[in-house]
PDB file of N, CA and C in Angstrom:
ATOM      1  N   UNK A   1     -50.387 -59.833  58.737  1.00  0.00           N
ATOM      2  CA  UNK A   1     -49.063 -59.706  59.292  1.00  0.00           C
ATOM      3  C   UNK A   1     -49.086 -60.314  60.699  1.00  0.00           C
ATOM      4  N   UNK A   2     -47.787 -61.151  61.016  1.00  0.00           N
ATOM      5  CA  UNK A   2     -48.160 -61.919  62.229  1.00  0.00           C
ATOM      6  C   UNK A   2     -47.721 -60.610  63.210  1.00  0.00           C
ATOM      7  N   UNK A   3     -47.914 -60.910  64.210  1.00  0.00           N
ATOM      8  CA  UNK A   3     -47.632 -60.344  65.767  1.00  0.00           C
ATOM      9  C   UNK A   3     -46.147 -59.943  65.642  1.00  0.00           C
ATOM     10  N   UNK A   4     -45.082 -60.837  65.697  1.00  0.00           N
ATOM     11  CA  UNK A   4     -43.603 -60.240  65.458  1.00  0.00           C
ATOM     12  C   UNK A   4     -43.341 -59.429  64.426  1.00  0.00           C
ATOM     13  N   UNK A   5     -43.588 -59.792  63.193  1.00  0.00           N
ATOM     14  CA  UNK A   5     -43.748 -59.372  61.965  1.00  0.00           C
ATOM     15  C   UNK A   5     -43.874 -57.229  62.177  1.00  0.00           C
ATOM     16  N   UNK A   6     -45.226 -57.754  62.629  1.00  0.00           N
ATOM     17  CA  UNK A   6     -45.752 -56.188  63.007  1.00  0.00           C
ATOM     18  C   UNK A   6     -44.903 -55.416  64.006  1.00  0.00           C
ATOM     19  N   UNK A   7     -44.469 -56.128  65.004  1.00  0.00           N
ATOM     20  CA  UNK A   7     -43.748 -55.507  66.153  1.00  0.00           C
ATOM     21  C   UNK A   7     -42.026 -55.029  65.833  1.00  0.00           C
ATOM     22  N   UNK A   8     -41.416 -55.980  64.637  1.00  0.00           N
ATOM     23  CA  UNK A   8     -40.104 -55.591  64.039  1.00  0.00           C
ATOM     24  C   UNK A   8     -40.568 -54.133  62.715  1.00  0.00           C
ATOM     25  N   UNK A   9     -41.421 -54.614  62.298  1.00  0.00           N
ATOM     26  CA  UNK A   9     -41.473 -52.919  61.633  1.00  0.00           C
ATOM     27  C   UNK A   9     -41.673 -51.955  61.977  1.00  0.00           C
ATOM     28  N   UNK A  10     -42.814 -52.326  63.397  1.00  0.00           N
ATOM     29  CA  UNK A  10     -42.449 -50.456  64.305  1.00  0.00           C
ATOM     30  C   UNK A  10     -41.446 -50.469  64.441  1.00  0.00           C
ATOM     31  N   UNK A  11     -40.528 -51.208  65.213  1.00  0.00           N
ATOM     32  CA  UNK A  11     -39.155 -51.166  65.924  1.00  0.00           C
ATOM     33  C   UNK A  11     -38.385 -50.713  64.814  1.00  0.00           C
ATOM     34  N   UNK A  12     -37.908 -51.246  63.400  1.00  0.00           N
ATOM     35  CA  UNK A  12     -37.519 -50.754  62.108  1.00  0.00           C
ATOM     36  C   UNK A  12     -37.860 -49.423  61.690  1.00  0.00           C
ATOM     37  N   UNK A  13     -39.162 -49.062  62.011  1.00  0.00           N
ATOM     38  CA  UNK A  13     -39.172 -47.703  60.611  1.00  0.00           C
ATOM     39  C   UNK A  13     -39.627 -46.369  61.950  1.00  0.00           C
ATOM     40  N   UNK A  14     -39.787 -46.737  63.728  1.00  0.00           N
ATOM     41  CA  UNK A  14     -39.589 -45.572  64.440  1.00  0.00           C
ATOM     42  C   UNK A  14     -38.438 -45.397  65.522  1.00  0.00           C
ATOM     43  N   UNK A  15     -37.729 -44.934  65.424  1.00  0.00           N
ATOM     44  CA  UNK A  15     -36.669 -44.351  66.249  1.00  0.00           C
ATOM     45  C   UNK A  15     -37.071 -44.234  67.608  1.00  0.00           C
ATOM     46  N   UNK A  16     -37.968 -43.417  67.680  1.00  0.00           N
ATOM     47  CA  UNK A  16     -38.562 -42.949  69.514  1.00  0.00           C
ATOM     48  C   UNK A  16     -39.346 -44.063  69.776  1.00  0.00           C
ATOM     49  N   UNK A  17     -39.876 -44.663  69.269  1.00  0.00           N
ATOM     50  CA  UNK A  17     -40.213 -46.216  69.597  1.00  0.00           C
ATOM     51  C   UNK A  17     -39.522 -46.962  70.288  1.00  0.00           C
ATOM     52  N   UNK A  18     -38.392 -47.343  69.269  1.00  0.00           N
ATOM     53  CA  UNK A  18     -37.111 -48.585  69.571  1.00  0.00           C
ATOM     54  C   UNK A  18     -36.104 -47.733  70.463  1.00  0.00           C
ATOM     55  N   UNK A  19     -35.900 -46.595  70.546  1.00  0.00           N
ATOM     56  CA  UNK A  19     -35.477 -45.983  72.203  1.00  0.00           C
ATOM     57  C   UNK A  19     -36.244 -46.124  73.079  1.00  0.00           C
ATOM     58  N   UNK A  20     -37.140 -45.900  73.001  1.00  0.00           N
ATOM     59  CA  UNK A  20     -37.990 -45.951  74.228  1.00  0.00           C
ATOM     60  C   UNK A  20     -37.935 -47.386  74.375  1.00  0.00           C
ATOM     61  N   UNK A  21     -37.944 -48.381  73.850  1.00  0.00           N
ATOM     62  CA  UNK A  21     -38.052 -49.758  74.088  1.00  0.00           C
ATOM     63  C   UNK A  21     -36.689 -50.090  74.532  1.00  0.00           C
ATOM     64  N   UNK A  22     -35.550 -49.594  74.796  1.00  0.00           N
ATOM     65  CA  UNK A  22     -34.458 -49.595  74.503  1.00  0.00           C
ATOM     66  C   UNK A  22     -33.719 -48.911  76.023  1.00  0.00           C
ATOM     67  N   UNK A  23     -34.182 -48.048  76.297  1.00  0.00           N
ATOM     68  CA  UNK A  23     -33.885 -46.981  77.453  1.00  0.00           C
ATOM     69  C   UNK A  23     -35.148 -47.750  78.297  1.00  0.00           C
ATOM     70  N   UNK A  24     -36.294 -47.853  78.677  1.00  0.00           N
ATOM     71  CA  UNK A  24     -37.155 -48.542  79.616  1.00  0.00           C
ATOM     72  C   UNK A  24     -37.031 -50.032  79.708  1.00  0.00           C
ATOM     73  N   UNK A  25     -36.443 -50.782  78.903  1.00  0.00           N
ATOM     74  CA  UNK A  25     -37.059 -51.837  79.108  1.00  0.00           C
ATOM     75  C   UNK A  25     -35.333 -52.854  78.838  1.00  0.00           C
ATOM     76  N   UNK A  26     -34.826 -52.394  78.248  1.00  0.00           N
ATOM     77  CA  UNK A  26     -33.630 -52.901  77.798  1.00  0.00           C
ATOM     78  C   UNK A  26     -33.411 -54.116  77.226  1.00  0.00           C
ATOM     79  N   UNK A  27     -34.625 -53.530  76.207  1.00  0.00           N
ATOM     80  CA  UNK A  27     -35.243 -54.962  75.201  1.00  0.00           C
ATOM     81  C   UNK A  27     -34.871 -54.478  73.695  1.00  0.00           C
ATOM     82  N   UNK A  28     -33.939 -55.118  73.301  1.00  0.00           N
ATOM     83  CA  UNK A  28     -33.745 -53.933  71.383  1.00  0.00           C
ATOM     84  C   UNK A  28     -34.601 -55.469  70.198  1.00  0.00           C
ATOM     85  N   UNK A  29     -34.500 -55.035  69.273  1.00  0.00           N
ATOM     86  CA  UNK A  29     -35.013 -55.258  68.319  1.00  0.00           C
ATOM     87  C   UNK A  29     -34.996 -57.011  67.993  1.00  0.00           C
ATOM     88  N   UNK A  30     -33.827 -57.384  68.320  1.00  0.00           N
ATOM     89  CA  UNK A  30     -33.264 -59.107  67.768  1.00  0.00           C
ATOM     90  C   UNK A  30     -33.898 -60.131  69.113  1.00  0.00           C
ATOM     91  N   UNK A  31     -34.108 -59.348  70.217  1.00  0.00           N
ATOM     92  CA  UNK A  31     -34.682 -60.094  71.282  1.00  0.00           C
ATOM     93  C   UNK A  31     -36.210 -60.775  71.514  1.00  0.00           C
ATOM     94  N   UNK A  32     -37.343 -59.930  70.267  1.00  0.00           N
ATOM     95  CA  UNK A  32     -38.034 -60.600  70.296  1.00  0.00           C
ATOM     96  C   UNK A  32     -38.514 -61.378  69.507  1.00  0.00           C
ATOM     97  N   UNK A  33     -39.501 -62.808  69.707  1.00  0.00           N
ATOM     98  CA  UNK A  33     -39.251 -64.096  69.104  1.00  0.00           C
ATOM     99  C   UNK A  33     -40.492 -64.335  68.837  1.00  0.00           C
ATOM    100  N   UNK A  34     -40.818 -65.332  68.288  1.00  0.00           N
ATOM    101  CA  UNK A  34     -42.594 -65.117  67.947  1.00  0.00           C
ATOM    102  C   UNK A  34     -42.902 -65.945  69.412  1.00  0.00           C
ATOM    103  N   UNK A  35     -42.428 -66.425  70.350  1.00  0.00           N
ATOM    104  CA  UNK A  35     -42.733 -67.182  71.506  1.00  0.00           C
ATOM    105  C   UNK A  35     -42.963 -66.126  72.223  1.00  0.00           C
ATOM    106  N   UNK A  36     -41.811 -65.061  72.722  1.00  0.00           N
ATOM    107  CA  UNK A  36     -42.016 -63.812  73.472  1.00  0.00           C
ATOM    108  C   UNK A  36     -42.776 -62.903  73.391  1.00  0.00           C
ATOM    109  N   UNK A  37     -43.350 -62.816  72.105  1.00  0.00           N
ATOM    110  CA  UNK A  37     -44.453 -61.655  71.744  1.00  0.00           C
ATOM    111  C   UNK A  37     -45.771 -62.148  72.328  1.00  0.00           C
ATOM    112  N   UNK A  38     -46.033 -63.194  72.293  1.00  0.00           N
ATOM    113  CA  UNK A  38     -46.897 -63.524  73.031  1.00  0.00           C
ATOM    114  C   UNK A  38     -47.201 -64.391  74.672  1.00  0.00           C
ATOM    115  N   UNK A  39     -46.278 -63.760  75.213  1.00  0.00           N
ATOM    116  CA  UNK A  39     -45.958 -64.150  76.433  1.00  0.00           C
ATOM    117  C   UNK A  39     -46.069 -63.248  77.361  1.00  0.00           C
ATOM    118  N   UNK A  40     -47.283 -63.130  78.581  1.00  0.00           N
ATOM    119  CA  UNK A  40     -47.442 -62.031  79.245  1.00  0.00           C
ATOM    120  C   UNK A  40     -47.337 -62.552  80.576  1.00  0.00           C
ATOM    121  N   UNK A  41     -46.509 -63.639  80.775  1.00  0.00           N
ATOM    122  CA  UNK A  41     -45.893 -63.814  82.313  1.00  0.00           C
ATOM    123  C   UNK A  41     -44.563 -63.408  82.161  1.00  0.00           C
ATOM    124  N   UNK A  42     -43.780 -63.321  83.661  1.00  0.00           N
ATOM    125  CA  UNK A  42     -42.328 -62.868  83.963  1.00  0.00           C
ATOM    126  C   UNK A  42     -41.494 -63.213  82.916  1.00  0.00           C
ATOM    127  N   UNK A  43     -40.867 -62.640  82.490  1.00  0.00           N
ATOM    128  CA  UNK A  43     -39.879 -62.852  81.645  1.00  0.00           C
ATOM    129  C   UNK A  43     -40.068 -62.715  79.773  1.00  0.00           C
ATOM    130  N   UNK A  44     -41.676 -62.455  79.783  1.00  0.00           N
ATOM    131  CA  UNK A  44     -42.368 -62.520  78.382  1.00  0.00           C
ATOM    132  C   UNK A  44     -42.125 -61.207  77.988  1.00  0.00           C
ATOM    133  N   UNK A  45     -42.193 -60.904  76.904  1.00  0.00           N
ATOM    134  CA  UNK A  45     -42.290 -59.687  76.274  1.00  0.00           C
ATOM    135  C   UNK A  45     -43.903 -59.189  75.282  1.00  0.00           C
ATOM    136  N   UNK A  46     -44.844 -59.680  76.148  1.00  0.00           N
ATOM    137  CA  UNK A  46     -46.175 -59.725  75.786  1.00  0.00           C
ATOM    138  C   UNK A  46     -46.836 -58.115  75.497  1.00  0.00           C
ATOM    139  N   UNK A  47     -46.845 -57.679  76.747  1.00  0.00           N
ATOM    140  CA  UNK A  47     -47.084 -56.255  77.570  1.00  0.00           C
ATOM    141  C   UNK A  47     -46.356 -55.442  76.742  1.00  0.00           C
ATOM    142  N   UNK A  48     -44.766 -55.357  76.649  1.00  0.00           N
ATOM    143  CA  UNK A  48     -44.589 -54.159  75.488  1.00  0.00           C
ATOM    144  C   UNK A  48     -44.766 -54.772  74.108  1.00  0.00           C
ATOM    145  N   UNK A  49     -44.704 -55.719  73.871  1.00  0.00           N
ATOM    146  CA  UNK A  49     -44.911 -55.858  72.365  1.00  0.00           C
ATOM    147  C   UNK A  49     -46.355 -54.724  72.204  1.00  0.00           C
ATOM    148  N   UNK A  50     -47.482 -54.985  72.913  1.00  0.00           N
ATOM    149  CA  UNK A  50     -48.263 -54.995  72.473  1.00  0.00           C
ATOM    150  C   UNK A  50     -48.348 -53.008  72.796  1.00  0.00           C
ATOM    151  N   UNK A  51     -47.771 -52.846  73.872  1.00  0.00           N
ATOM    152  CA  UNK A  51     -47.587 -51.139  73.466  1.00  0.00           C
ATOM    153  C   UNK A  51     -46.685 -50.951  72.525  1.00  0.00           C
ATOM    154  N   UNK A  52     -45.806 -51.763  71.720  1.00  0.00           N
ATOM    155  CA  UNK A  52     -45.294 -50.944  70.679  1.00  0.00           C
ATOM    156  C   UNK A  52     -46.399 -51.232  69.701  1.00  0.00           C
ATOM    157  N   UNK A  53     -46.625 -52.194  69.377  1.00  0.00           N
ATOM    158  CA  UNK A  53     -47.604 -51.984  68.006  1.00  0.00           C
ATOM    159  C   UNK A  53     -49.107 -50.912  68.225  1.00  0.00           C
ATOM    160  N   UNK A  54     -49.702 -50.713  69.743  1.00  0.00           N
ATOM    161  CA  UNK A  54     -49.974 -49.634  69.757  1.00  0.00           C
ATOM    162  C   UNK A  54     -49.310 -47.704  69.418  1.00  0.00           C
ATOM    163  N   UNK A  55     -48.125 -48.115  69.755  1.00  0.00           N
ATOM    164  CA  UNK A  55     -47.462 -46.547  69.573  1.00  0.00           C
ATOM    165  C   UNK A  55     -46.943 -46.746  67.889  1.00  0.00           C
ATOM    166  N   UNK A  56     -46.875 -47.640  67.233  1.00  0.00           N
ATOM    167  CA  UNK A  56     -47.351 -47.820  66.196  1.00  0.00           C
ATOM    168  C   UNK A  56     -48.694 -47.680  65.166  1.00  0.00           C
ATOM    169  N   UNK A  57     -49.613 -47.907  65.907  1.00  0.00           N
ATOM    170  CA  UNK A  57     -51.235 -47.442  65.286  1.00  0.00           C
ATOM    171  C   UNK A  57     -50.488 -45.878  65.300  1.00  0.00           C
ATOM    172  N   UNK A  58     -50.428 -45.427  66.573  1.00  0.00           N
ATOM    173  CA  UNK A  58     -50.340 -43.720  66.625  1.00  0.00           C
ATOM    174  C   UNK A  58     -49.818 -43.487  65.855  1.00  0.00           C
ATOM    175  N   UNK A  59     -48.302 -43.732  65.407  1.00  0.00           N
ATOM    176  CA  UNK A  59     -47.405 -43.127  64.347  1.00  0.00           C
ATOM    177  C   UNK A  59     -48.051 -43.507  62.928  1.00  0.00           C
ATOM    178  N   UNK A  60     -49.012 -43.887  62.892  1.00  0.00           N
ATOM    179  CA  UNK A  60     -49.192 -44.608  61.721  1.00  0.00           C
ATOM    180  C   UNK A  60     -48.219 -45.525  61.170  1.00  0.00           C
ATOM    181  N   UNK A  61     -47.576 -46.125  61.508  1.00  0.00           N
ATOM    182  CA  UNK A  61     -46.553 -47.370  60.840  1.00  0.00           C
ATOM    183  C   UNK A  61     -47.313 -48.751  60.462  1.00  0.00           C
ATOM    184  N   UNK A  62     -48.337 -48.335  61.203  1.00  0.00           N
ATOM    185  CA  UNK A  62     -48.820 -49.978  60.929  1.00  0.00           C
ATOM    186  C   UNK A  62     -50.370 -49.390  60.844  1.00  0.00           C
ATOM    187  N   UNK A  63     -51.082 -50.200  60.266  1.00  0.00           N
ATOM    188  CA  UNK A  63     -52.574 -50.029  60.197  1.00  0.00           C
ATOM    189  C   UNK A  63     -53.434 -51.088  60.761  1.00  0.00           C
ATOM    190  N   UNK A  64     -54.594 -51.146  61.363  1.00  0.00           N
ATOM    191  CA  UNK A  64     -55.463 -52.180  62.289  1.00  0.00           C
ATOM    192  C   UNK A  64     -55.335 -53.338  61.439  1.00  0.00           C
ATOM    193  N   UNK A  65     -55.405 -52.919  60.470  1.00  0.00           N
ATOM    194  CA  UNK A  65     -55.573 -54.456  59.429  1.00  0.00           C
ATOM    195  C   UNK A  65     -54.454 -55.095  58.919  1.00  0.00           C
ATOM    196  N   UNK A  66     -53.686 -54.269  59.218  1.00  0.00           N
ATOM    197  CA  UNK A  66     -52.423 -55.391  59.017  1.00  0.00           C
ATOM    198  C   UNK A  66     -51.854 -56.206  60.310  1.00  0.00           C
ATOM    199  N   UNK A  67     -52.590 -56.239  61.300  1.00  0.00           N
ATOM    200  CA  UNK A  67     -52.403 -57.055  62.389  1.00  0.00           C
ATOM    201  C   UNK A  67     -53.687 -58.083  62.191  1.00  0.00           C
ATOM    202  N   UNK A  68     -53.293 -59.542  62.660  1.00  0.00           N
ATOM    203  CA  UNK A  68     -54.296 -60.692  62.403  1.00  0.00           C
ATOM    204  C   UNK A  68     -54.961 -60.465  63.642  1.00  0.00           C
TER     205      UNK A  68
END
C-alpha cells in the first residue's frame, strides 16, 4: 500500500484521527496528494502524514506490512 493510500484509510475508517487532523492542523482528507505525503519542508504534509499512519498502527487500521 503506497504512503497516501495508507494515510486516506486511517483518515476514512478513524474519526478521532481525521478530527484531530482537522481541529490541529486544518488539513481534511482531499488535501493530501502523493507529492505532500512526502514532503517534510514548509508547506508539506510529511510530519502529520506520518503521525497519522502512526495513530493508525495504534488503532489498528493499518498493519506494518501494509505500508511499503
Amino acid at each position: 500500500m503506497e504512503k497516501l493510500e495508507a494515510v486516506q484509510k486511517v483518515l476514512k475508517f478513524s474519526t478521532p484521527i481525521r478530527e484531530w487532523c482537522i481541529n490541529e492542523f486544518s488539513v481534511h482528507f482531499d488535501d493530501f496528494d502523493e507529492q505532500n505525503v512526502d514532503d517534510y519542508e514548509s508547506g508539506g504534509f510529511g510530519d502529520i502524514a506520518d503521525e497519522i499512519l502512526e495513530r493508525g498502527l495504534d488503532e489498528q487500521i493499518i498493519e506494518e506490512s501494509d505500508l511499503n
